[in-house]
C-alpha atoms as a PDB file:
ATOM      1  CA  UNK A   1      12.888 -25.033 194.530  1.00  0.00           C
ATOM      2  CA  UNK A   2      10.601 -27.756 192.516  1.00  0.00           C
ATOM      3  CA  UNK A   3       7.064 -27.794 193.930  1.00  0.00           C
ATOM      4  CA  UNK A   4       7.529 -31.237 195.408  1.00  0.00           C
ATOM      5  CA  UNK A   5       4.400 -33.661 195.580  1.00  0.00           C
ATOM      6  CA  UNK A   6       2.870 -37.102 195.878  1.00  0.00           C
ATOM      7  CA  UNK A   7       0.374 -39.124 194.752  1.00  0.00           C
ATOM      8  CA  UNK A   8      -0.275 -42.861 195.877  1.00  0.00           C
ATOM      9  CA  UNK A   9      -2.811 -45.200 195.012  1.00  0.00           C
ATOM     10  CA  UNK A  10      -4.228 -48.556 196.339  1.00  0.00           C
ATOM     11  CA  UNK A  11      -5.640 -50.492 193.433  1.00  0.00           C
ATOM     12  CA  UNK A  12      -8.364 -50.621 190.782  1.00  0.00           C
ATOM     13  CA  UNK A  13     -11.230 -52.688 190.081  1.00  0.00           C
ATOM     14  CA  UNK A  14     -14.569 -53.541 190.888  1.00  0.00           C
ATOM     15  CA  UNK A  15     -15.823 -51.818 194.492  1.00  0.00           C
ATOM     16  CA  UNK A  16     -16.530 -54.167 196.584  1.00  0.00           C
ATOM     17  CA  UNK A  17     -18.485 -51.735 199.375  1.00  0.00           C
ATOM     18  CA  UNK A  18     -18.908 -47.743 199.507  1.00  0.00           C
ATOM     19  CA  UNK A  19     -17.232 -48.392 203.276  1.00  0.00           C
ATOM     20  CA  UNK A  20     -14.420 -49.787 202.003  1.00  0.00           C
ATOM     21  CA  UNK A  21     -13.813 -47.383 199.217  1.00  0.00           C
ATOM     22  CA  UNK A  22     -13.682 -45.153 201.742  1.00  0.00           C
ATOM     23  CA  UNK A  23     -11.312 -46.914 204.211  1.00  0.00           C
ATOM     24  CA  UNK A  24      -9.433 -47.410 201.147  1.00  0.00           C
ATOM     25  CA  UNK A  25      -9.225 -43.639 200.100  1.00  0.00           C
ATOM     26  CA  UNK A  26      -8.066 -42.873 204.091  1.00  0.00           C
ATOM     27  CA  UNK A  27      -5.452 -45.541 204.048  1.00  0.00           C
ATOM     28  CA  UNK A  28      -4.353 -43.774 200.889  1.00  0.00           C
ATOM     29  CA  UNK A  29      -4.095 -40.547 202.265  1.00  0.00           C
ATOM     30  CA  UNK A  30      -2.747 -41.366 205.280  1.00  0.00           C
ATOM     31  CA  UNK A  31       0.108 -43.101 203.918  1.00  0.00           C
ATOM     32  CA  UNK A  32       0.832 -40.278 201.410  1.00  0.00           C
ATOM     33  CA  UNK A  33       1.283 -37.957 204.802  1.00  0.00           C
ATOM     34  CA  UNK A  34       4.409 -40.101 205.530  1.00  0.00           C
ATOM     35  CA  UNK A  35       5.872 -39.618 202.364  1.00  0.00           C
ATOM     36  CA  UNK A  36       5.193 -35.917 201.631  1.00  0.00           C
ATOM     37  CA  UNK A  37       6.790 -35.521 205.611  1.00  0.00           C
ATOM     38  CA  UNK A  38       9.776 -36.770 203.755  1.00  0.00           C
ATOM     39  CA  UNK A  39       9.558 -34.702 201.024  1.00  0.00           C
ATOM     40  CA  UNK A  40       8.891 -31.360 203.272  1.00  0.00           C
ATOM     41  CA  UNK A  41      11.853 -32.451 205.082  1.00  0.00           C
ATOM     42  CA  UNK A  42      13.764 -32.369 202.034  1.00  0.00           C
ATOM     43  CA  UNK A  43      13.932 -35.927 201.640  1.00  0.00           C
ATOM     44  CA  UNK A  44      14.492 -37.917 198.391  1.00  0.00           C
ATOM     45  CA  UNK A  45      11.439 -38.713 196.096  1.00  0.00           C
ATOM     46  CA  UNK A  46      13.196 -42.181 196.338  1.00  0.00           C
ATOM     47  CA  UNK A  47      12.478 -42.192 199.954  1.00  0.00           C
ATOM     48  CA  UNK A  48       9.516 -40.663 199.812  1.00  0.00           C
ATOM     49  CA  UNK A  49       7.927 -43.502 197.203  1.00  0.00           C
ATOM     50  CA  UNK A  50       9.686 -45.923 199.375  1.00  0.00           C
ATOM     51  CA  UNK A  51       8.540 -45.100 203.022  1.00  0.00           C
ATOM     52  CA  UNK A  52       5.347 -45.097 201.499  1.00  0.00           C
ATOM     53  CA  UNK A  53       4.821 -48.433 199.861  1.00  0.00           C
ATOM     54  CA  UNK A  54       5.891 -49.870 203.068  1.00  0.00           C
ATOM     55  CA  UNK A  55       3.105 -48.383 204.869  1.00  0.00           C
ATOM     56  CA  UNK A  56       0.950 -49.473 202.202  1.00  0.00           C
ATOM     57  CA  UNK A  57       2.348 -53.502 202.012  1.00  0.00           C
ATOM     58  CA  UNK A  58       1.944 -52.700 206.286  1.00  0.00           C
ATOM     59  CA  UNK A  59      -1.916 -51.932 206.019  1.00  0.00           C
ATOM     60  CA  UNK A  60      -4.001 -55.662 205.702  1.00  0.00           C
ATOM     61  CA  UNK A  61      -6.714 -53.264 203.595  1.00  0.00           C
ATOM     62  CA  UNK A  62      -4.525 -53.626 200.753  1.00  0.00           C
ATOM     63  CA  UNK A  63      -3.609 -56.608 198.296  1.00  0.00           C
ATOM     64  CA  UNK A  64       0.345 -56.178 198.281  1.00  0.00           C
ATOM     65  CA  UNK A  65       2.467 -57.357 201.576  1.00  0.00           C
ATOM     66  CA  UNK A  66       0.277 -58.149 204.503  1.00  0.00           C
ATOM     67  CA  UNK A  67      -3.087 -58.677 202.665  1.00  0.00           C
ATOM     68  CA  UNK A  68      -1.832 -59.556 199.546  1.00  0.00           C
ATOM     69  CA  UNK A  69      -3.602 -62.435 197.527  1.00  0.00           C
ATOM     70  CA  UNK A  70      -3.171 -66.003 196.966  1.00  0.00           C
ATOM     71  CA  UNK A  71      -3.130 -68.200 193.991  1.00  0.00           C
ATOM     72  CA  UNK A  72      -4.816 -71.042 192.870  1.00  0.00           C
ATOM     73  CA  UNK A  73      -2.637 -73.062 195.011  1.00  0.00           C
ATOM     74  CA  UNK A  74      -3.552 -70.681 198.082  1.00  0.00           C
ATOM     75  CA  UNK A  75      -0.040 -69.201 198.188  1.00  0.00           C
ATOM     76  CA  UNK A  76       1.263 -65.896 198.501  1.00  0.00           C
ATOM     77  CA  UNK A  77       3.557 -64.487 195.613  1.00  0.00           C
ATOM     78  CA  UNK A  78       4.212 -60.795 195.661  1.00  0.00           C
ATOM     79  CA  UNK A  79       5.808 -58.378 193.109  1.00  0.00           C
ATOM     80  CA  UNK A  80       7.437 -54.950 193.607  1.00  0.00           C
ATOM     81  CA  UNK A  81       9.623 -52.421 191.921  1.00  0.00           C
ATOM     82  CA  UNK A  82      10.988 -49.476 192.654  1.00  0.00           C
ATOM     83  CA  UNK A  83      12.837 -47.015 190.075  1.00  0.00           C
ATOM     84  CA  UNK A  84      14.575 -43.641 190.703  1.00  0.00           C
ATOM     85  CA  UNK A  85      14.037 -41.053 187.341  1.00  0.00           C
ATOM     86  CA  UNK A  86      17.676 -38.932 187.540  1.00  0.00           C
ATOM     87  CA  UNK A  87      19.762 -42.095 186.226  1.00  0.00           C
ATOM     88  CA  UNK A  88      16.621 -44.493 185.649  1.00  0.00           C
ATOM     89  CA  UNK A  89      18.117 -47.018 188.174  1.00  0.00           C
ATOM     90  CA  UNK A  90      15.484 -49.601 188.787  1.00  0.00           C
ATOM     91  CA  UNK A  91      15.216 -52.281 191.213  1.00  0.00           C
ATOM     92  CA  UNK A  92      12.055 -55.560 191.713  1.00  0.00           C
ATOM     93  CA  UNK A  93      11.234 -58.845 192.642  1.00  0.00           C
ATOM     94  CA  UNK A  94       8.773 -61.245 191.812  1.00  0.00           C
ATOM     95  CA  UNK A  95       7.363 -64.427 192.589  1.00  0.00           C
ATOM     96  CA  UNK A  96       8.760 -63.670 196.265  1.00  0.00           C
ATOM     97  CA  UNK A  97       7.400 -65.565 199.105  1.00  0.00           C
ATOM     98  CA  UNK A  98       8.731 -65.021 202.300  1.00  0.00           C
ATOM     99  CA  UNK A  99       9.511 -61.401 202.959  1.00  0.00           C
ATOM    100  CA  UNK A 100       7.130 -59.191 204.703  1.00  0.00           C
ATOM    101  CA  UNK A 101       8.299 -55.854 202.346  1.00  0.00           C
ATOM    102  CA  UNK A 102       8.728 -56.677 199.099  1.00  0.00           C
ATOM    103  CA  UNK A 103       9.484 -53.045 197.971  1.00  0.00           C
ATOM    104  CA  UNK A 104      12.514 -53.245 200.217  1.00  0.00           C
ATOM    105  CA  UNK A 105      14.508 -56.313 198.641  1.00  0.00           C
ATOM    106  CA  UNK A 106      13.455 -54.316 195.386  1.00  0.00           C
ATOM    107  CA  UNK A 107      15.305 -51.112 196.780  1.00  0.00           C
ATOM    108  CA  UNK A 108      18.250 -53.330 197.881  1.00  0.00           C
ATOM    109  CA  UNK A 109      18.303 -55.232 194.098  1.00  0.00           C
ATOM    110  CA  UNK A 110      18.601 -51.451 192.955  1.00  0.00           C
ATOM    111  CA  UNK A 111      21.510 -50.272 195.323  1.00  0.00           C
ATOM    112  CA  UNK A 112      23.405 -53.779 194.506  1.00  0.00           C
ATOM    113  CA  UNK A 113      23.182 -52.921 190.401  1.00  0.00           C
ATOM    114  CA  UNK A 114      24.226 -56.226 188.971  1.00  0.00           C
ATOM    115  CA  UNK A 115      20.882 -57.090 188.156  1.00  0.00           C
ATOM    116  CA  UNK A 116      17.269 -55.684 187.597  1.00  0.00           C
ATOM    117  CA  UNK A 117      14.943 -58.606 188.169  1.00  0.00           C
ATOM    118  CA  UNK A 118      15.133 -61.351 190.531  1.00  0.00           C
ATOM    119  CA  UNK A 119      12.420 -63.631 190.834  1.00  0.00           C
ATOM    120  CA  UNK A 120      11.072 -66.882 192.519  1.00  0.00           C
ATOM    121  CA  UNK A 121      13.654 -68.652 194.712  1.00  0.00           C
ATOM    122  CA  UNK A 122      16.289 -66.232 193.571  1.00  0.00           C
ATOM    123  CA  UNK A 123      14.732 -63.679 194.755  1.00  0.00           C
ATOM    124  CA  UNK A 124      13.745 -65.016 198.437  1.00  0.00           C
ATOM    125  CA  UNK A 125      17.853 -65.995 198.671  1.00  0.00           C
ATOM    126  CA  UNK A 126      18.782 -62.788 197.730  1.00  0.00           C
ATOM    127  CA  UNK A 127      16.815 -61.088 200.532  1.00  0.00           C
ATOM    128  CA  UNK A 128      18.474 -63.643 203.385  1.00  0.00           C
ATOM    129  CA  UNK A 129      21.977 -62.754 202.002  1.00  0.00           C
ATOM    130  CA  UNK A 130      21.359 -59.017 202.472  1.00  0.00           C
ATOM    131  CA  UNK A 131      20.010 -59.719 205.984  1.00  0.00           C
ATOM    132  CA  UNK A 132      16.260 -59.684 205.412  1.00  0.00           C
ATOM    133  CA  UNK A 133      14.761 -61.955 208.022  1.00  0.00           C
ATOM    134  CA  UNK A 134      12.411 -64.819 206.866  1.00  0.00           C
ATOM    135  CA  UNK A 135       8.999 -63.337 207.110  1.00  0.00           C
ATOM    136  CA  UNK A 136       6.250 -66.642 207.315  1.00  0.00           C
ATOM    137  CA  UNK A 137       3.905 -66.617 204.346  1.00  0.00           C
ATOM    138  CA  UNK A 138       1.064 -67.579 207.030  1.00  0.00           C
ATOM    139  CA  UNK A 139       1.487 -63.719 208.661  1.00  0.00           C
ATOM    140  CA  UNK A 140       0.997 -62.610 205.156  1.00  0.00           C
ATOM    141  CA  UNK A 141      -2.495 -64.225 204.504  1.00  0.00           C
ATOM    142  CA  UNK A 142      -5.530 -61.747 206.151  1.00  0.00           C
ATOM    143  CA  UNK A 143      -9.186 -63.369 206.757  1.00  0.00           C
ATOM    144  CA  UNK A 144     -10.175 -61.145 204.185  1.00  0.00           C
ATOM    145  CA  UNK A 145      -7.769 -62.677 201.500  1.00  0.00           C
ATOM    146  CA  UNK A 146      -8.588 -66.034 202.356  1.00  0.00           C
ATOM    147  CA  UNK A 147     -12.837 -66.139 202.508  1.00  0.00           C
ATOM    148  CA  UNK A 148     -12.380 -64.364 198.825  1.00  0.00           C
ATOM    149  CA  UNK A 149     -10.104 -66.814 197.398  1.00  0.00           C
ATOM    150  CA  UNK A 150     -11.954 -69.213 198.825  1.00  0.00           C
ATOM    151  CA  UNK A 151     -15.059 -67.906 197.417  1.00  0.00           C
ATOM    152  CA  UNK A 152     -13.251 -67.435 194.232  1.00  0.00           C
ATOM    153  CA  UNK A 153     -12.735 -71.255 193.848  1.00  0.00           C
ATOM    154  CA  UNK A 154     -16.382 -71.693 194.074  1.00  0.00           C
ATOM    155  CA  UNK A 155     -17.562 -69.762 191.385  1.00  0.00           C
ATOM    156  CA  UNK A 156     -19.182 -67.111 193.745  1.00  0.00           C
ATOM    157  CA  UNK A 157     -16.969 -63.981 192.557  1.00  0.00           C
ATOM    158  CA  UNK A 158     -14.219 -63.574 189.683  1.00  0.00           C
ATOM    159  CA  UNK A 159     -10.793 -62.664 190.198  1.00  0.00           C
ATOM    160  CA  UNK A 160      -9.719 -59.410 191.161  1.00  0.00           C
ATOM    161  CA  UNK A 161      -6.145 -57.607 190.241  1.00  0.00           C
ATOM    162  CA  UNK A 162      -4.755 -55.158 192.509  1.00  0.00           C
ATOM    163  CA  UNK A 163      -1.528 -53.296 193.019  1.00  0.00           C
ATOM    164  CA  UNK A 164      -0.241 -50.451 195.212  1.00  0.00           C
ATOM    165  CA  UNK A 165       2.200 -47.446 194.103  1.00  0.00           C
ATOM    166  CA  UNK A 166       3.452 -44.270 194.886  1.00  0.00           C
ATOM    167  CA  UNK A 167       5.248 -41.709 192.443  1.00  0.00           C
ATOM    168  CA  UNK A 168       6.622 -37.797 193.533  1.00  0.00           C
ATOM    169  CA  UNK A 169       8.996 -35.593 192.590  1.00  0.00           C
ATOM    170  CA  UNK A 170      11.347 -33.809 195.220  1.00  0.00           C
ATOM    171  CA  UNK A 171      12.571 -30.217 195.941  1.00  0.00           C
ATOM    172  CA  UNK A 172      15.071 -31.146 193.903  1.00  0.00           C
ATOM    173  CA  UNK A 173      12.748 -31.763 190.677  1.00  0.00           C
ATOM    174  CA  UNK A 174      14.363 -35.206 190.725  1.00  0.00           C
ATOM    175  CA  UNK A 175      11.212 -37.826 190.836  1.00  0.00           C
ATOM    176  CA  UNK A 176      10.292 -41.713 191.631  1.00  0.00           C
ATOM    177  CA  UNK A 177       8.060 -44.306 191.355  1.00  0.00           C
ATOM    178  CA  UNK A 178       7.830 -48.021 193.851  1.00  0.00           C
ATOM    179  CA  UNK A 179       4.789 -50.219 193.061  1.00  0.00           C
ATOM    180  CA  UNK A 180       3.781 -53.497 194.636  1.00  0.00           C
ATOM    181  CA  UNK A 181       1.674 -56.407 194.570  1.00  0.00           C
ATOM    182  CA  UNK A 182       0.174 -59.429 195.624  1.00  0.00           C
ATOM    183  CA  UNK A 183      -1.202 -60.254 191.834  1.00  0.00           C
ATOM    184  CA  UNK A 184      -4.375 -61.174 190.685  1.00  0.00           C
ATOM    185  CA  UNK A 185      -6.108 -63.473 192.541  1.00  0.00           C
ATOM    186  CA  UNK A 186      -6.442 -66.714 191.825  1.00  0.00           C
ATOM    187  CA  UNK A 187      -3.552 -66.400 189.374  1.00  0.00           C
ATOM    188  CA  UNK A 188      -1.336 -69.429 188.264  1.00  0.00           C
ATOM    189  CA  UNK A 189       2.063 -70.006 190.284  1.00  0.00           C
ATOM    190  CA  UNK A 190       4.571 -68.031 188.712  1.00  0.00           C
ATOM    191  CA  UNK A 191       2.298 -65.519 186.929  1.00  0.00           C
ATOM    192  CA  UNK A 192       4.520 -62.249 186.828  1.00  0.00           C
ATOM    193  CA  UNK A 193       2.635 -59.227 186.106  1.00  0.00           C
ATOM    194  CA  UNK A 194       3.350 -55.383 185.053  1.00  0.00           C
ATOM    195  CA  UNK A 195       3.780 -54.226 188.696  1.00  0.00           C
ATOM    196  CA  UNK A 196       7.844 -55.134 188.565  1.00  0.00           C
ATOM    197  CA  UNK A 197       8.129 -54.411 184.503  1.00  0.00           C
ATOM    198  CA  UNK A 198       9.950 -50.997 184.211  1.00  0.00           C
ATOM    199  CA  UNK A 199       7.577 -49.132 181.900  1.00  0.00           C
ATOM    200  CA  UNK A 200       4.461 -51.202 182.415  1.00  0.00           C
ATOM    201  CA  UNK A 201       3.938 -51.316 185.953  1.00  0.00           C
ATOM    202  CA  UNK A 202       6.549 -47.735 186.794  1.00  0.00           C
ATOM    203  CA  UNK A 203       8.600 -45.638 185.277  1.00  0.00           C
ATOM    204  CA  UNK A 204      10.323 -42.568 186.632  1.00  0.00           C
ATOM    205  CA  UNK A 205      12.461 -39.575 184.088  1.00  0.00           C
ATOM    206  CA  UNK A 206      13.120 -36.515 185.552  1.00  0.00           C
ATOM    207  CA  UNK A 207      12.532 -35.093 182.318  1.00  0.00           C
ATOM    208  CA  UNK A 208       9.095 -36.098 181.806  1.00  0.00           C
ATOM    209  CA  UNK A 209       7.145 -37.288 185.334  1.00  0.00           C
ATOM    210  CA  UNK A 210       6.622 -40.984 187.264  1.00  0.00           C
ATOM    211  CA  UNK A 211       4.304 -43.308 187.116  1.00  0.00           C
ATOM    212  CA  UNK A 212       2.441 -46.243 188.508  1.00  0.00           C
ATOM    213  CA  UNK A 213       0.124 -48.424 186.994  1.00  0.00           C
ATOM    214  CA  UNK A 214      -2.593 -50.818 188.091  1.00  0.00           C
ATOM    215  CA  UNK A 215      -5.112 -52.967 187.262  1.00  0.00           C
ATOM    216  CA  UNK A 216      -5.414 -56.111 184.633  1.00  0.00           C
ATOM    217  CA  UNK A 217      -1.198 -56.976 184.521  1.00  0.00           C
ATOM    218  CA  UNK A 218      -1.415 -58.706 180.785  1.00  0.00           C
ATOM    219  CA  UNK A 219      -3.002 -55.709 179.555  1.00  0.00           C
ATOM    220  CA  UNK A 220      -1.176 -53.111 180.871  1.00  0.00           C
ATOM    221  CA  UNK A 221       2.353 -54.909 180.054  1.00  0.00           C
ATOM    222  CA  UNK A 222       1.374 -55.129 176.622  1.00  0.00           C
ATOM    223  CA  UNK A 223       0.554 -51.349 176.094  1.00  0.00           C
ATOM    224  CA  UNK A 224       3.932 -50.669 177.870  1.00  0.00           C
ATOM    225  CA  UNK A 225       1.279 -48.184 180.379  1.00  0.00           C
ATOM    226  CA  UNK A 226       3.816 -46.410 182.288  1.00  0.00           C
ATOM    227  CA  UNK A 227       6.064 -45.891 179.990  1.00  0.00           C
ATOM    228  CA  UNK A 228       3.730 -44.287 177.371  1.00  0.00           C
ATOM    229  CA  UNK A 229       2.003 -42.074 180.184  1.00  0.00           C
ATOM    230  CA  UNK A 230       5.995 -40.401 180.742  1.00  0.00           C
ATOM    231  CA  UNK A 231       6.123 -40.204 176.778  1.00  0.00           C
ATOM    232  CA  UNK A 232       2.925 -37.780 176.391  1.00  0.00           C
ATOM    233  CA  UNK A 233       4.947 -35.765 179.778  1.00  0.00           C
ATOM    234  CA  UNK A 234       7.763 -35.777 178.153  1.00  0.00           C
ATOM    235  CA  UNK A 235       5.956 -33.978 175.243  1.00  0.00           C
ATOM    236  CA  UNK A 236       4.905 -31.155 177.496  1.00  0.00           C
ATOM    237  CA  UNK A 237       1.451 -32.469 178.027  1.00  0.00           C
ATOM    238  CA  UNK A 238       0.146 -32.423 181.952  1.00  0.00           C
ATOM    239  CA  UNK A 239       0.045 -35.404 183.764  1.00  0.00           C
ATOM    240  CA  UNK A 240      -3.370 -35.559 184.262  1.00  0.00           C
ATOM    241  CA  UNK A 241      -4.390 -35.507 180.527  1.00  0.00           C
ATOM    242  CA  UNK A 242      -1.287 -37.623 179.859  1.00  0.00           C
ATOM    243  CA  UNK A 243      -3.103 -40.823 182.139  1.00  0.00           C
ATOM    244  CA  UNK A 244      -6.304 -40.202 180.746  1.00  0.00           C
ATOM    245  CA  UNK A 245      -4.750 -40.762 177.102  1.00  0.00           C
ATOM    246  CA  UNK A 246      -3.320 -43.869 178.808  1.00  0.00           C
ATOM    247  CA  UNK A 247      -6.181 -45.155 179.951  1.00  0.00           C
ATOM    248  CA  UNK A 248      -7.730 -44.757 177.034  1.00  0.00           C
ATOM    249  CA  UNK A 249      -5.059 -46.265 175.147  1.00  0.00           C
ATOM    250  CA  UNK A 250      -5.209 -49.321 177.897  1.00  0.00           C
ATOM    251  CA  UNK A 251      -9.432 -49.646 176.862  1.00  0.00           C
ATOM    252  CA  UNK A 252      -8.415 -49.850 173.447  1.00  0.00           C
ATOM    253  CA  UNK A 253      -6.069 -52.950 174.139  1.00  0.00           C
ATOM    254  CA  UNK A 254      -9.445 -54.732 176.099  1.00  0.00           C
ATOM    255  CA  UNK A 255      -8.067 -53.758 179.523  1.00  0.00           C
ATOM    256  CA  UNK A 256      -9.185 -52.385 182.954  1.00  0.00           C
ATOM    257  CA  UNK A 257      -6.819 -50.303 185.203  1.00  0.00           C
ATOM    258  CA  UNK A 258      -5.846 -47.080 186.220  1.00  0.00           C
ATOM    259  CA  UNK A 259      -2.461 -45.068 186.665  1.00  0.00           C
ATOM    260  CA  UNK A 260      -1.216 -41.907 188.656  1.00  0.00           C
ATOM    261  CA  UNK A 261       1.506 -39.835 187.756  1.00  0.00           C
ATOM    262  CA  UNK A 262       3.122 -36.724 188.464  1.00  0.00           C
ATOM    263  CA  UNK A 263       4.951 -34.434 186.608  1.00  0.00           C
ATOM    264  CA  UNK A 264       8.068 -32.591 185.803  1.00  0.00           C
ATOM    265  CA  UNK A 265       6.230 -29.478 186.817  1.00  0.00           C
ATOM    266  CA  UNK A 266       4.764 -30.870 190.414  1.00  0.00           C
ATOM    267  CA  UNK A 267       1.301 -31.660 188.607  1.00  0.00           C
ATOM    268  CA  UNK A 268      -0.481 -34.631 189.367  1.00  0.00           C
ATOM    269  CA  UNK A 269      -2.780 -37.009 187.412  1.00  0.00           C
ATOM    270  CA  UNK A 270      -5.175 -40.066 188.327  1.00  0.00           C
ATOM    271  CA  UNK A 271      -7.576 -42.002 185.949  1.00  0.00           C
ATOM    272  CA  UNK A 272      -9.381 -45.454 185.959  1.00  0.00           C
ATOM    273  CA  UNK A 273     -11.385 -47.127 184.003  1.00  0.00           C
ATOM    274  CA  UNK A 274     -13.063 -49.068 186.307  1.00  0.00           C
ATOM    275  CA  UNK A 275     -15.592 -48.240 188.762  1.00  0.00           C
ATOM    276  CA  UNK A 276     -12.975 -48.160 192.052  1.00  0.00           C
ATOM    277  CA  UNK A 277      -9.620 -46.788 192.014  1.00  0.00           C
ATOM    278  CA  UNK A 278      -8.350 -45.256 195.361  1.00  0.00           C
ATOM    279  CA  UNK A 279      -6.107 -42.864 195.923  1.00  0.00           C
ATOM    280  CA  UNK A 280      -4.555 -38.830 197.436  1.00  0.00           C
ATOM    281  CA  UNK A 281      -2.351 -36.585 196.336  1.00  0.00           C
ATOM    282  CA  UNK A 282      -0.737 -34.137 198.259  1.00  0.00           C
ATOM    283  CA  UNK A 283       1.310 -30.945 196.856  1.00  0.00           C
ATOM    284  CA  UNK A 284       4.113 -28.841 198.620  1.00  0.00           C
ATOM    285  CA  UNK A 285       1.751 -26.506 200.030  1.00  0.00           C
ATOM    286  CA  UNK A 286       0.147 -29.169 202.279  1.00  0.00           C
ATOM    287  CA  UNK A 287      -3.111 -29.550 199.984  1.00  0.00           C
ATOM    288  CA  UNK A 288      -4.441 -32.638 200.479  1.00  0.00           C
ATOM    289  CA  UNK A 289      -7.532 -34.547 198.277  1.00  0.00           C
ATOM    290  CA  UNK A 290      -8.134 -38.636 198.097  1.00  0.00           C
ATOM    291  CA  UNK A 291     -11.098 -40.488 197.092  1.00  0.00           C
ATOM    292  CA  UNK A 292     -11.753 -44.173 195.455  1.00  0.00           C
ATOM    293  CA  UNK A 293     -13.547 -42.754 192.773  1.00  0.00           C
ATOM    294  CA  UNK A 294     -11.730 -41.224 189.625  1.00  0.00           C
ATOM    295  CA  UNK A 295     -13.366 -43.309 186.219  1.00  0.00           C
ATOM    296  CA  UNK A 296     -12.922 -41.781 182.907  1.00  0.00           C
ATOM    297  CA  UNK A 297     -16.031 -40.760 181.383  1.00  0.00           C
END
């Protein structure tokens, strides 16, 4: 039996408050309990990345699903992926508007397998074909979301990115990673970023590790982020010194963001280069750690 573990994150960036790094780490940690239940259980790590980005796009603390952004229009468009590591099946949407889990539609793009992507329109049809219920944008939109973008369009704050994911690998060493994502604030309509991109916002090998990325979407999609974090596992190197080398590699291409990953071997790794990142990890012996705090030095 593989040591089974996860590791789940809520975004990167600037930190807005110590309180709400810390309501940030909790919601983390609390939402990793669900999935490692799973796991124990001897649930999937599909499942397990799954069940947990729900809660995640559930909690209003966090810019993907309820809480997520809104653009300079003041509209909601959310990305998500989700990608299983034992065939590399992946599954996302983006650009979706009217679904209150994204992550879902992306699991059910995945199970279809004609396609990888849908976005936009296509994407919110899809989900009423396969019985997803139209979800109002307006329950999406928090008083939280609105006051910043509103401060946002007067000059008072800049833009902020922000993305939510969960990787783990299963007693059966087979591993996963789902991310999703309201965007960057403030962002033009359309604007697709890395979190649906399989290899810059996820990527999930069972012979190397999974990953999820966050942080500034351009950047990270042109360093390919996940994807080179799973080629430095796949090498043999531990996951946390294979982030770190990614998130060096990401401040070498100008950008700000941060990544977890696990293993092939269980191990976990977390890294940021910016001052906030939150996030827990917990490993098939029940340990448990979080925090919002995990910048390279």
């Amino acid at each position: 039996m593989r040591r089974f573990t996860i590791v789940v994150h809520g975004g990167a960036g600037p930190l807005p408050s110590e309180e709400r790094g810390r309501a940030a780490a909790a919601g983390c940690l609390q939402t990793a309990r669900i999935g490692h239940r799973i796991l124990a259980e001897g649930g999937s790590a599909l499942e397990a990345v799954q069940a947990a980005c729900v809660a995640l796009e559930d909690d209003p603390l966090f810019n993907a699903g309820t809480g997520s952004c809104l653009n300079e229009e003041g509209r909601i468009e959310m990305d998500a992926a989700i990608m299983e590591g034992t065939t590399r099946r992946v599954g996302a949407v983006a650009a979706i508007t009217r679904v209150k889990n994204p992550v879902l539609v992306a699991r059910r793009v995945m199970d279809r397998g004609r396609h990888v992507l849908l976005a936009g329109e296509g994407a919110d049809r899809f989900a009423r074909e396969e019985g997803f219920a139209p979800y109002p944008p307006a329950l999406l939109v928090t008083a939280a979301a609105l006051q910043r973008w509103q401060r946002e369009r007067e000059g008072k704050i800049p833009p902020r990115p922000g993305t939510v994911g969960a990787v783990a690998i299963d007693q059966e060493g087979r591993v996963a990673a789902a991310t999703s994502t309201g965007g960057t604030s403030g962002k033009a309509p359309g604007r697709i970023g890395d979190s649906p991109i399989p290899g810059a916002g996820l990527y999930a090998h069972d012979a190397a590790g999974a990953v999820s990325a966050t942080g500034q979407g351009e950047a990270i999609l042109r360093g390919v982020l996940s994807r080179h974090i799973c080629d430095r596992m796949a090498a043999g190197i531990p996951a946390q010194q294979a982030v770190e080398e990614g998130i060096r590699e990401l401040a070498r291409l100008g950008g700000e963001g941060g990544a977890i990953a696990v293993d092939r071997e269980g191990r976990a790794g977390f890294a940021s280069n910016t001052p906030f990142m939150s996030w827990a990890m917990i490993d098939a012996d029940g340990q448990e750690s979080s925090g919002y705090r995990c910048r390279l030095p």
